[in-house]
PDB file of N, CA and C in Angstrom:
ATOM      1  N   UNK A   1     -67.455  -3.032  12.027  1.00  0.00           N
ATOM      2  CA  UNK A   1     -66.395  -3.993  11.877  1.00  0.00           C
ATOM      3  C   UNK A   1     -65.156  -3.486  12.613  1.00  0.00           C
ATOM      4  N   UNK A   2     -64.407  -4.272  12.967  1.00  0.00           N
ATOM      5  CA  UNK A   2     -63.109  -3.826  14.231  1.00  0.00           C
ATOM      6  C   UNK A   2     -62.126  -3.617  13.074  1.00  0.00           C
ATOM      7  N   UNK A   3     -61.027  -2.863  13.923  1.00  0.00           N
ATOM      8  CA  UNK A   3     -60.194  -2.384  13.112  1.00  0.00           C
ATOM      9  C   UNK A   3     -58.866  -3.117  13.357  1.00  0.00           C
ATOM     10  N   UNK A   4     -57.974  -3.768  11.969  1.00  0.00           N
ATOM     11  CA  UNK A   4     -56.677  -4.806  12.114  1.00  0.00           C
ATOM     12  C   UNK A   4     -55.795  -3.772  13.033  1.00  0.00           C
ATOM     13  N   UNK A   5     -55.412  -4.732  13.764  1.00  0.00           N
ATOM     14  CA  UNK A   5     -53.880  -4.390  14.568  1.00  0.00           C
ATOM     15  C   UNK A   5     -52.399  -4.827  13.568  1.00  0.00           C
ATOM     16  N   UNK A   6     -51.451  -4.007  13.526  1.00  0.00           N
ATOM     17  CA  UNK A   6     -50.130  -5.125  13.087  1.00  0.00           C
ATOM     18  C   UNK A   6     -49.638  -5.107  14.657  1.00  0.00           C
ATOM     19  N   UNK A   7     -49.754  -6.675  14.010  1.00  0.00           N
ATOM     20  CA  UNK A   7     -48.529  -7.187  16.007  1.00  0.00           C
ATOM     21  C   UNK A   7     -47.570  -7.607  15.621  1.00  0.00           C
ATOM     22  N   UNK A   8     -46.490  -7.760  16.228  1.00  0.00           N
ATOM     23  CA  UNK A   8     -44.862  -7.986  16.025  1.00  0.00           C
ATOM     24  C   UNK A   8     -45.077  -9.344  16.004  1.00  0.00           C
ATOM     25  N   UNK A   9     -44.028  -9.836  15.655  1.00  0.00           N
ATOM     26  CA  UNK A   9     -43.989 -11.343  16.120  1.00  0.00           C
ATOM     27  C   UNK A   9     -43.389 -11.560  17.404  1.00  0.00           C
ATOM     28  N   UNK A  10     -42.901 -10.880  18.208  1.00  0.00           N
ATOM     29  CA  UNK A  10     -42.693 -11.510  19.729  1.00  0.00           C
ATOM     30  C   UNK A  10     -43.671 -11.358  20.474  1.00  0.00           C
ATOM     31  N   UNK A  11     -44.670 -10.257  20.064  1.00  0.00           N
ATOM     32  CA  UNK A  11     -46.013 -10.481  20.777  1.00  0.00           C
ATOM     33  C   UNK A  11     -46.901 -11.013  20.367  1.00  0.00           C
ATOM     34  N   UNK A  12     -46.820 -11.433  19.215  1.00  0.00           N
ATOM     35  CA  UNK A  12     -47.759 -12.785  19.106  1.00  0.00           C
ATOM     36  C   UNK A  12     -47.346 -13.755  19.608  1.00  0.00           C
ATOM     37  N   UNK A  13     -45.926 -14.068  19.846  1.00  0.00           N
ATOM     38  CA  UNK A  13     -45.703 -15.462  20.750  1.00  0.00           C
ATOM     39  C   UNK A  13     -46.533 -15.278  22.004  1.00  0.00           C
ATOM     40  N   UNK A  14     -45.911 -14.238  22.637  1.00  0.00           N
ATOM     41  CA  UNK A  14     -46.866 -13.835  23.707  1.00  0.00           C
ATOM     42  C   UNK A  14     -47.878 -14.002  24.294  1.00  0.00           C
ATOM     43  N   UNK A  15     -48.676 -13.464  23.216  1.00  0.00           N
ATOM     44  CA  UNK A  15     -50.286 -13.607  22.786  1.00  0.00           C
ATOM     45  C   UNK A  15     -50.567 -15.457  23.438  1.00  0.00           C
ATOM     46  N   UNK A  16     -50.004 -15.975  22.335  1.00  0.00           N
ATOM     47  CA  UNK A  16     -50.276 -16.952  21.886  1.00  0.00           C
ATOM     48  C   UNK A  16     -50.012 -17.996  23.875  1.00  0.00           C
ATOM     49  N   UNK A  17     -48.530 -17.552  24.210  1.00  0.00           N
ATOM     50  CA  UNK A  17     -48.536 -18.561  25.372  1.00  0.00           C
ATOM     51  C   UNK A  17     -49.243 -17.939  26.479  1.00  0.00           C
ATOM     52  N   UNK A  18     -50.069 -16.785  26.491  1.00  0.00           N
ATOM     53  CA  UNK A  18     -50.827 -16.247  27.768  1.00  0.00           C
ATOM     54  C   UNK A  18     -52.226 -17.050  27.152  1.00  0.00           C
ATOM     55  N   UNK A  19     -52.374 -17.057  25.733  1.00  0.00           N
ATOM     56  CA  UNK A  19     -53.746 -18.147  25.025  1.00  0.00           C
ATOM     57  C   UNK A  19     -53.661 -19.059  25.821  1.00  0.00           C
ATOM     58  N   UNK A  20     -52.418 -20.292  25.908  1.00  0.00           N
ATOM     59  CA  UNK A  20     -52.568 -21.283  26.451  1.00  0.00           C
ATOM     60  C   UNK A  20     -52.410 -21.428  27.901  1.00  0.00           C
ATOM     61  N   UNK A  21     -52.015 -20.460  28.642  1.00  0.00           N
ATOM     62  CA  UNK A  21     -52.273 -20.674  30.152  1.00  0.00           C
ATOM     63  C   UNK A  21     -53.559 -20.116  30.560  1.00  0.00           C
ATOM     64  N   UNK A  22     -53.958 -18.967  29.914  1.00  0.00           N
ATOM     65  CA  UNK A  22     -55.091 -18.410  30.650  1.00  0.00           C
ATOM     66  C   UNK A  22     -56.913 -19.098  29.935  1.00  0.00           C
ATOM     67  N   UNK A  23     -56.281 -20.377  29.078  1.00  0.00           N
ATOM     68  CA  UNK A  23     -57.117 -21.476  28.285  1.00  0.00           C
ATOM     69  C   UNK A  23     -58.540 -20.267  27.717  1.00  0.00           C
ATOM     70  N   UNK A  24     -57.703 -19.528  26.969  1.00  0.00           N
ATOM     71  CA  UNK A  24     -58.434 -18.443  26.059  1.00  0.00           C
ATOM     72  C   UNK A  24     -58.785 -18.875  25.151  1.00  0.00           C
ATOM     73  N   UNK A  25     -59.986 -19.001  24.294  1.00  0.00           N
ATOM     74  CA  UNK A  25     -60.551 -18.999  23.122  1.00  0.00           C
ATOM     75  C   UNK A  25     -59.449 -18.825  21.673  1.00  0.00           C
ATOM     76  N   UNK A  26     -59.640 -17.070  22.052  1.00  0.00           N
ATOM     77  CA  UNK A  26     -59.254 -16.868  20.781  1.00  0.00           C
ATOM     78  C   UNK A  26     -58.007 -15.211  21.323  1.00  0.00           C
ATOM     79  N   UNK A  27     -57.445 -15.170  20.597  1.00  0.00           N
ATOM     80  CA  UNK A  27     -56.555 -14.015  21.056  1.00  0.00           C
ATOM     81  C   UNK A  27     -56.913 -12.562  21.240  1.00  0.00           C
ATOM     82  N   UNK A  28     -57.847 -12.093  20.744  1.00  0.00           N
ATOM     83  CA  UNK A  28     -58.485 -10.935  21.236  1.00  0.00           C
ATOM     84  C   UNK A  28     -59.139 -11.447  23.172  1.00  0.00           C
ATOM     85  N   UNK A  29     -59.143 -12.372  23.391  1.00  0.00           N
ATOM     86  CA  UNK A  29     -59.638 -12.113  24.643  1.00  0.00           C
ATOM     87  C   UNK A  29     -58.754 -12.384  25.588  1.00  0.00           C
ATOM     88  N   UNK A  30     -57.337 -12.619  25.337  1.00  0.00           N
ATOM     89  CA  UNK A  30     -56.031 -12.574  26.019  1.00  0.00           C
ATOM     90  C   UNK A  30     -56.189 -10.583  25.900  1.00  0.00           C
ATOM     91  N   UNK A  31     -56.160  -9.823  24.770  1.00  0.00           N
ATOM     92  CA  UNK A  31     -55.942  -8.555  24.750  1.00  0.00           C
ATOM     93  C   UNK A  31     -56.991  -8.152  25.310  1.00  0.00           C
ATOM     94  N   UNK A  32     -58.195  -8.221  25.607  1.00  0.00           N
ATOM     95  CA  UNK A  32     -59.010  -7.637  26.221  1.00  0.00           C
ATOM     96  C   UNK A  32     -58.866  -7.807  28.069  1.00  0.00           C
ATOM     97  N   UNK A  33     -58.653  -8.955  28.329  1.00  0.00           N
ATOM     98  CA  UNK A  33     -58.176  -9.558  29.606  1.00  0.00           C
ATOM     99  C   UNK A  33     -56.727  -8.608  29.947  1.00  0.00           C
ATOM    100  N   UNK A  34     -55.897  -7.968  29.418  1.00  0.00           N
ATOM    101  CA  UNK A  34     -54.942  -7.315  29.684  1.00  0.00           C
ATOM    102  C   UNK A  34     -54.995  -5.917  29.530  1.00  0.00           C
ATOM    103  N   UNK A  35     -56.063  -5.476  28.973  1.00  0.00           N
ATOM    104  CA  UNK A  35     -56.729  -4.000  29.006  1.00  0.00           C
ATOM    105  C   UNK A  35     -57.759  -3.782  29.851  1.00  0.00           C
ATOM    106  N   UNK A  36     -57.984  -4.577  30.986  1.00  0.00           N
ATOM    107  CA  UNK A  36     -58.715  -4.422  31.958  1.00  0.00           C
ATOM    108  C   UNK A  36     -58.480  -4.622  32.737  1.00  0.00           C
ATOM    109  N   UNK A  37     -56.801  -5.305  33.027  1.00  0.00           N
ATOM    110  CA  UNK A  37     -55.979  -5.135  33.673  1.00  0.00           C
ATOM    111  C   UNK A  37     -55.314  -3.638  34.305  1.00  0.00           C
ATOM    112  N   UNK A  38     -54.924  -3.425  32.791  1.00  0.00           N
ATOM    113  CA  UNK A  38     -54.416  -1.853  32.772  1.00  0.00           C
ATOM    114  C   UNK A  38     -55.909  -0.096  32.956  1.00  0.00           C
ATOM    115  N   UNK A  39     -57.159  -0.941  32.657  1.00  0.00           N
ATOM    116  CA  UNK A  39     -57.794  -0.055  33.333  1.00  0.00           C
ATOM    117  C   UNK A  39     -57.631   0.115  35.032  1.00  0.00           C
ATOM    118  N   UNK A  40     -57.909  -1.260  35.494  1.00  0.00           N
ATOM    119  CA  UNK A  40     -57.579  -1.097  37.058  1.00  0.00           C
ATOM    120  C   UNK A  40     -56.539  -0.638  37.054  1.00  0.00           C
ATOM    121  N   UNK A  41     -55.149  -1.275  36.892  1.00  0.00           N
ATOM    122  CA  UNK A  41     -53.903  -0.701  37.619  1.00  0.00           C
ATOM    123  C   UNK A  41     -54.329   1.075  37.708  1.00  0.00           C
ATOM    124  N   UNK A  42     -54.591   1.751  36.414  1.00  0.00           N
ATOM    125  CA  UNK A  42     -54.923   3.108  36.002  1.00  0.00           C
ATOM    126  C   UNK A  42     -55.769   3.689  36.768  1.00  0.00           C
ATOM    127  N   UNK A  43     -56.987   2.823  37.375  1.00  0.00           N
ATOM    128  CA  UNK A  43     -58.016   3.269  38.111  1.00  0.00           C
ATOM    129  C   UNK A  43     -57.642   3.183  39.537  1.00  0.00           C
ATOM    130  N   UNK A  44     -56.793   2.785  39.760  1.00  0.00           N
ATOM    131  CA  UNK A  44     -56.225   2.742  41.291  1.00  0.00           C
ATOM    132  C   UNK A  44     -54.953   3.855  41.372  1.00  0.00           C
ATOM    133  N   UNK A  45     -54.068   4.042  40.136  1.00  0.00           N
ATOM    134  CA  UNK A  45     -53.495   4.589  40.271  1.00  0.00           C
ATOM    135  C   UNK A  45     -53.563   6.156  40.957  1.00  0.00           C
ATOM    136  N   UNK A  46     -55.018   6.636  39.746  1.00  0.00           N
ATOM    137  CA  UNK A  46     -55.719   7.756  39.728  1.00  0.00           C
ATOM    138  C   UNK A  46     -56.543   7.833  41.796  1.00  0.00           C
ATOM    139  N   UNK A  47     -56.659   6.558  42.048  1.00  0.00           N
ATOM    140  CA  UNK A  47     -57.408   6.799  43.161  1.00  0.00           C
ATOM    141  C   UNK A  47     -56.346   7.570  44.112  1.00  0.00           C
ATOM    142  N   UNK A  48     -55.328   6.863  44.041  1.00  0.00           N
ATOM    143  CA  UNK A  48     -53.932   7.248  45.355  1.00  0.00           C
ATOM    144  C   UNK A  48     -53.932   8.515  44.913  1.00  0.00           C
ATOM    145  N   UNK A  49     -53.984   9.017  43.580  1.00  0.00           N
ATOM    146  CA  UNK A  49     -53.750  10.435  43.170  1.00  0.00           C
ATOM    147  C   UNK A  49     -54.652  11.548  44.270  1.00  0.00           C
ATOM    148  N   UNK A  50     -56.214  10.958  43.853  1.00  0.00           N
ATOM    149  CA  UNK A  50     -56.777  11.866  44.245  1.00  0.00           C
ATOM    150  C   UNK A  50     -57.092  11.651  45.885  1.00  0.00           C
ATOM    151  N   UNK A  51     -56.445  10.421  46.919  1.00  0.00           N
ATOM    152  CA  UNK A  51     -56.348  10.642  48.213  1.00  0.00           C
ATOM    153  C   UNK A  51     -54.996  11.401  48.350  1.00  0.00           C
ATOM    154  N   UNK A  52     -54.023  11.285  47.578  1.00  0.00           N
ATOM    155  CA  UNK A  52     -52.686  12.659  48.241  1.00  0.00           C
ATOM    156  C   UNK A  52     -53.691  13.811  47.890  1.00  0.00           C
ATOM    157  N   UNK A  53     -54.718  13.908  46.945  1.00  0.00           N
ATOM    158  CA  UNK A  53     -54.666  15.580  47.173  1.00  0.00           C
ATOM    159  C   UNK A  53     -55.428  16.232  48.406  1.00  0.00           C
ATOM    160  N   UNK A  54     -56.599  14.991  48.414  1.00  0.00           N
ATOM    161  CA  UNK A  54     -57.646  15.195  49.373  1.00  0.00           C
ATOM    162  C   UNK A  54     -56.943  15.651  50.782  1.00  0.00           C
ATOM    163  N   UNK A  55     -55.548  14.825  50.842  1.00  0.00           N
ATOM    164  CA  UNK A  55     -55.351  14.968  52.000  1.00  0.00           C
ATOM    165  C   UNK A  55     -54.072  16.233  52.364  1.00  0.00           C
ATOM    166  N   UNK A  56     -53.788  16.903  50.805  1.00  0.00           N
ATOM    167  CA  UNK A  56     -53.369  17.976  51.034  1.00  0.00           C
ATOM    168  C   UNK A  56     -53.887  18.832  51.538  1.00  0.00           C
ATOM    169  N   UNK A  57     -55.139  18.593  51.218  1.00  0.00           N
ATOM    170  CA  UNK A  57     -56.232  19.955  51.701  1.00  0.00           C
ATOM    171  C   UNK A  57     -56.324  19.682  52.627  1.00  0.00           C
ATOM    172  N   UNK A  58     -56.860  18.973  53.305  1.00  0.00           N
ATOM    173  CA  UNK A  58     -56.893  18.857  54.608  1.00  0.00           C
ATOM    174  C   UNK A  58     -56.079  18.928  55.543  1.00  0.00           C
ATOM    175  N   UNK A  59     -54.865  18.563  55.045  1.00  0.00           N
ATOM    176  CA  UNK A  59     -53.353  18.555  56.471  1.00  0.00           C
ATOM    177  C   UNK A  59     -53.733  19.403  56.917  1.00  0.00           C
ATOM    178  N   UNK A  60     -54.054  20.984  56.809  1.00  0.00           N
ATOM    179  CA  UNK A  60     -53.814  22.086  57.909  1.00  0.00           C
ATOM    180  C   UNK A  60     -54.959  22.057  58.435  1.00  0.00           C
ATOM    181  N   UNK A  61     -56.039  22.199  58.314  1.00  0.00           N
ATOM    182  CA  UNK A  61     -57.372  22.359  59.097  1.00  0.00           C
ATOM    183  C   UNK A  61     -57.454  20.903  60.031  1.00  0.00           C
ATOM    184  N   UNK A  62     -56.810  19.655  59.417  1.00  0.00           N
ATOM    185  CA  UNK A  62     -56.626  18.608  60.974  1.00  0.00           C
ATOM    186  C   UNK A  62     -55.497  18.917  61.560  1.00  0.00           C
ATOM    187  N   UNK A  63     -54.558  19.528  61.549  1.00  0.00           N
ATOM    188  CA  UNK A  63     -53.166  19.765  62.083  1.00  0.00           C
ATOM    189  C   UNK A  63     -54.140  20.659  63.234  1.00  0.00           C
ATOM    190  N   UNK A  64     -54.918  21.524  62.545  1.00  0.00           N
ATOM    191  CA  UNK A  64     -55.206  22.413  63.193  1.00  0.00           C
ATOM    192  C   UNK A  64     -56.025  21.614  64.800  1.00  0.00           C
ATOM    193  N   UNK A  65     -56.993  20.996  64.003  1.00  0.00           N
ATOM    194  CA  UNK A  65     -58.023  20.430  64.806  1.00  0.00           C
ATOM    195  C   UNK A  65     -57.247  19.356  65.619  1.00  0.00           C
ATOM    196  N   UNK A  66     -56.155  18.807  65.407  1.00  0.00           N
ATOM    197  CA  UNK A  66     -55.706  17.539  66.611  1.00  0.00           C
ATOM    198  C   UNK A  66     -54.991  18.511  67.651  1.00  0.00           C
ATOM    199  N   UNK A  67     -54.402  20.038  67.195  1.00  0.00           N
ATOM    200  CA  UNK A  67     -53.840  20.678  68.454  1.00  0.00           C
ATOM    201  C   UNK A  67     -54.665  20.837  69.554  1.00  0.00           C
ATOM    202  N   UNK A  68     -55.847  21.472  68.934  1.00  0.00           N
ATOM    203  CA  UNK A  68     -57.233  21.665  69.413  1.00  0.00           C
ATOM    204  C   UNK A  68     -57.276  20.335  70.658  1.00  0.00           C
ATOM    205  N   UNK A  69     -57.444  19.273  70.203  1.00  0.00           N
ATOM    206  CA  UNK A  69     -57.963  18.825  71.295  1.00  0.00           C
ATOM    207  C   UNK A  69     -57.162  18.263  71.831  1.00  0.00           C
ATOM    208  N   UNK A  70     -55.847  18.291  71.659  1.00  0.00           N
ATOM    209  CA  UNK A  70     -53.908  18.172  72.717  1.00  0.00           C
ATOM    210  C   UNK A  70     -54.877  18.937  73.793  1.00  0.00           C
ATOM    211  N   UNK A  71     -55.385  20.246  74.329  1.00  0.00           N
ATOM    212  CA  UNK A  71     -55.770  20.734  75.637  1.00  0.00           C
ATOM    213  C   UNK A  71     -56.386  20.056  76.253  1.00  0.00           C
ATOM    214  N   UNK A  72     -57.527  19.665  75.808  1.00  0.00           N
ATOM    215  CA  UNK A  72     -58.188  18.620  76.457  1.00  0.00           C
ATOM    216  C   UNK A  72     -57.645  16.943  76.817  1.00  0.00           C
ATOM    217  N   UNK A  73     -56.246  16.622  76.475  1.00  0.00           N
ATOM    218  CA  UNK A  73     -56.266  15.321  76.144  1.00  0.00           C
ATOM    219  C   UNK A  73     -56.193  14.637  77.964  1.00  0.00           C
ATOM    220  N   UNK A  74     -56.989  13.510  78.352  1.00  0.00           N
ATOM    221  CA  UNK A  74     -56.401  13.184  79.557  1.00  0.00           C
ATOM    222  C   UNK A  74     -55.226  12.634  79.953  1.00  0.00           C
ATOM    223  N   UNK A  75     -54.442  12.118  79.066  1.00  0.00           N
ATOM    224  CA  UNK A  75     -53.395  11.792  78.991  1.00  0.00           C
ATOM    225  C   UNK A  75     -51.969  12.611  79.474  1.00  0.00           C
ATOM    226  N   UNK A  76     -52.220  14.013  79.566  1.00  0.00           N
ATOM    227  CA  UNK A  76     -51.787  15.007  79.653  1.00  0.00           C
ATOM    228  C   UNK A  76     -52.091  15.357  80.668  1.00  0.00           C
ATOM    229  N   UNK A  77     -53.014  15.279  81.441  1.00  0.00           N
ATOM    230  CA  UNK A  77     -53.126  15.660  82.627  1.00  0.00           C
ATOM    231  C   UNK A  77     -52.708  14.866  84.023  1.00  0.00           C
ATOM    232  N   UNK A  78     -52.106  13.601  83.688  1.00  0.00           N
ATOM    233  CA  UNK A  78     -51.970  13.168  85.008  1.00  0.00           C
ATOM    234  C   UNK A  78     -50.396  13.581  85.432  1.00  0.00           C
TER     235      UNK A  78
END
């Protein structure tokens, strides 16, 4: 059996007018619809996280590797 929430009364208004635009059933599926919201936002958040780190590690070994091929570039040679 699920466990009672106490909700305020300004978020049950809430509740209640995201009920009637998003033509919800019943009000647990306005709250579920907004916690899977906040998983994505969270799950994307976490993603950007872990491309800054990825690409901490990496800055120096490509810093390294684009000097690397500055010698060779043809662009440079004319």
């Amino acid at each position: 059996m699920g466990k009672p929430l106490m909700i305020q009364v300004d978020d049950e208004q809430k509740i209640e007018k995201l009920k009637e635009k998003l033509h919800a059933k019943t009000k647990i599926e306005v709250v579920r619809a907004g916690l899977r919201l906040l998983e994505r936002e969270l799950d994307r958040i976490e993603k950007a996280e872990r491309w800054k780190m990825a690409a901490a590690h990496v800055a120096a070994s490509s810093k390294e590797i684009n000097q690397e091929f500055q010698k060779y570039s043809r662009l440079k040679r004319t």
